[in-house]
Protein backbone atom coordinates (compact mmCIF):
# COMPACT_ATOMS: atom_id res chain seq x y z
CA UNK A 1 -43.55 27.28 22.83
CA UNK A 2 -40.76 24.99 21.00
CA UNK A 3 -37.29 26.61 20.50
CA UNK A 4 -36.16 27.33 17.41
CA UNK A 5 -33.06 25.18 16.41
CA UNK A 6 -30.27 27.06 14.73
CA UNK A 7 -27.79 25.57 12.15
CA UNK A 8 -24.09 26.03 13.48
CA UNK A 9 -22.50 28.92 11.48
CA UNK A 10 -20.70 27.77 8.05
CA UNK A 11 -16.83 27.62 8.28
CA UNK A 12 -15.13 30.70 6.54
CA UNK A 13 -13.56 29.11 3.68
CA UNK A 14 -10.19 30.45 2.28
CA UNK A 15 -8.10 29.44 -0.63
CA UNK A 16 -4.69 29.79 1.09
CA UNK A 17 -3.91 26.88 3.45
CA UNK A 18 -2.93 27.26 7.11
CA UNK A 19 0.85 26.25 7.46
CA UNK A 20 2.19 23.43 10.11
CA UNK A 21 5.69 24.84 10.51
CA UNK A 22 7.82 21.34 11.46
CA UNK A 23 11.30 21.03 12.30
CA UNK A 24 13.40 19.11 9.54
CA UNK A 25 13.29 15.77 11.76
CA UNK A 26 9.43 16.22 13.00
CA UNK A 27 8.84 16.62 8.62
CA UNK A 28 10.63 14.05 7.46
CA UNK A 29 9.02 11.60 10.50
CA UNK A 30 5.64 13.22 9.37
CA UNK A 31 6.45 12.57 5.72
CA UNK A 32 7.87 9.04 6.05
CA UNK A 33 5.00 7.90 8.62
CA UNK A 34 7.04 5.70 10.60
CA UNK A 35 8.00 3.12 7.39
CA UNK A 36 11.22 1.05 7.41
CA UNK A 37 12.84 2.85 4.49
CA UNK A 38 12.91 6.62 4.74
CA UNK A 39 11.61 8.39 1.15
CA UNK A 40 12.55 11.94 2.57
CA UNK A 41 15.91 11.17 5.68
CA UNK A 42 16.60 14.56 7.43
CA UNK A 43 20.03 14.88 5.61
CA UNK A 44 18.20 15.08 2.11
CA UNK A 45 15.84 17.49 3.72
CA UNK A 46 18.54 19.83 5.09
CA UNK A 47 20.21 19.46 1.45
CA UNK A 48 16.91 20.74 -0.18
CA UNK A 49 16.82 23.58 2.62
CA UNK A 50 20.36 24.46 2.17
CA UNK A 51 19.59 25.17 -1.45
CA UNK A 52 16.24 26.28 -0.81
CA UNK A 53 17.17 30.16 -3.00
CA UNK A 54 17.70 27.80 -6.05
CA UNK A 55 15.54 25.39 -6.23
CA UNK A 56 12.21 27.32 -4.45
CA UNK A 57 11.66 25.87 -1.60
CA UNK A 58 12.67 28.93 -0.01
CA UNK A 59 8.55 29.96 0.88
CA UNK A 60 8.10 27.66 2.93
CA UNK A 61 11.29 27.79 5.25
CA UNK A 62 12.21 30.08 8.31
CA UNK A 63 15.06 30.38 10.12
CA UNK A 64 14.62 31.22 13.79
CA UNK A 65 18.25 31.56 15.21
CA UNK A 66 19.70 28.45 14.43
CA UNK A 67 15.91 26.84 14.14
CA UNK A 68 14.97 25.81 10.73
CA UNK A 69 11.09 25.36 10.02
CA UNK A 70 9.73 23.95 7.36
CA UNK A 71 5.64 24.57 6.09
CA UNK A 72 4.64 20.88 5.43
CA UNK A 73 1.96 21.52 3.46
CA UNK A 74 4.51 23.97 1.35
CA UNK A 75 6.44 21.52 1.04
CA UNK A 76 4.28 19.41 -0.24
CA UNK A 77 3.14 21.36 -2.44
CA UNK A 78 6.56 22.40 -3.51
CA UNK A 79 7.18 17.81 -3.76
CA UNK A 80 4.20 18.22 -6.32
CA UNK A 81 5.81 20.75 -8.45
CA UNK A 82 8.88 19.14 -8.98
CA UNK A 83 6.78 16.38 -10.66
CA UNK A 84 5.03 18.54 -12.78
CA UNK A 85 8.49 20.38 -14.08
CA UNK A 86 10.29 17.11 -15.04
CA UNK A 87 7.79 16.03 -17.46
């Protein structure tokens, strides 16, 4: 008797993305991917969190004790927006 061969189950699919909470230096070496001149240095990115109530980043930051996370794919998202506002 041959076995029957069953297809793997289908992924669930969702519309909201799964976050990758990064430090501000893990982000910025995840966003510059290890180039020579930095788009995004850690000081700019602690400039945009510091201000992250005014200028809506605020989402996709938490603050654990004196731990500051940032959602990358928030935040790029967020990058993306920024675009779309000065035009």
């Amino acid at each position: 008797m041959a076995h029957a061969i069953k297809a793997p189950a289908a992924a669930p699919t969702t519309t909201s993305h799964a976050p990758i909470w990064r430090s501000v230096a893990a982000l910025a070496d995840a966003l510059n991917g290890g180039s020579k001149v930095q788009t995004f240095t850690v000081h700019a990115l602690r400039h945009y969190v510091r201000f992250a109530d005014q200028n809506g980043l605020a989402p996709h930051v938490r603050r654990i004790g004196s731990k500051i996370l940032i959602d990358e794919t928030g935040f790029r998202s967020w990058i993306d927006a920024q675009g779309q506002r000065a035009a």
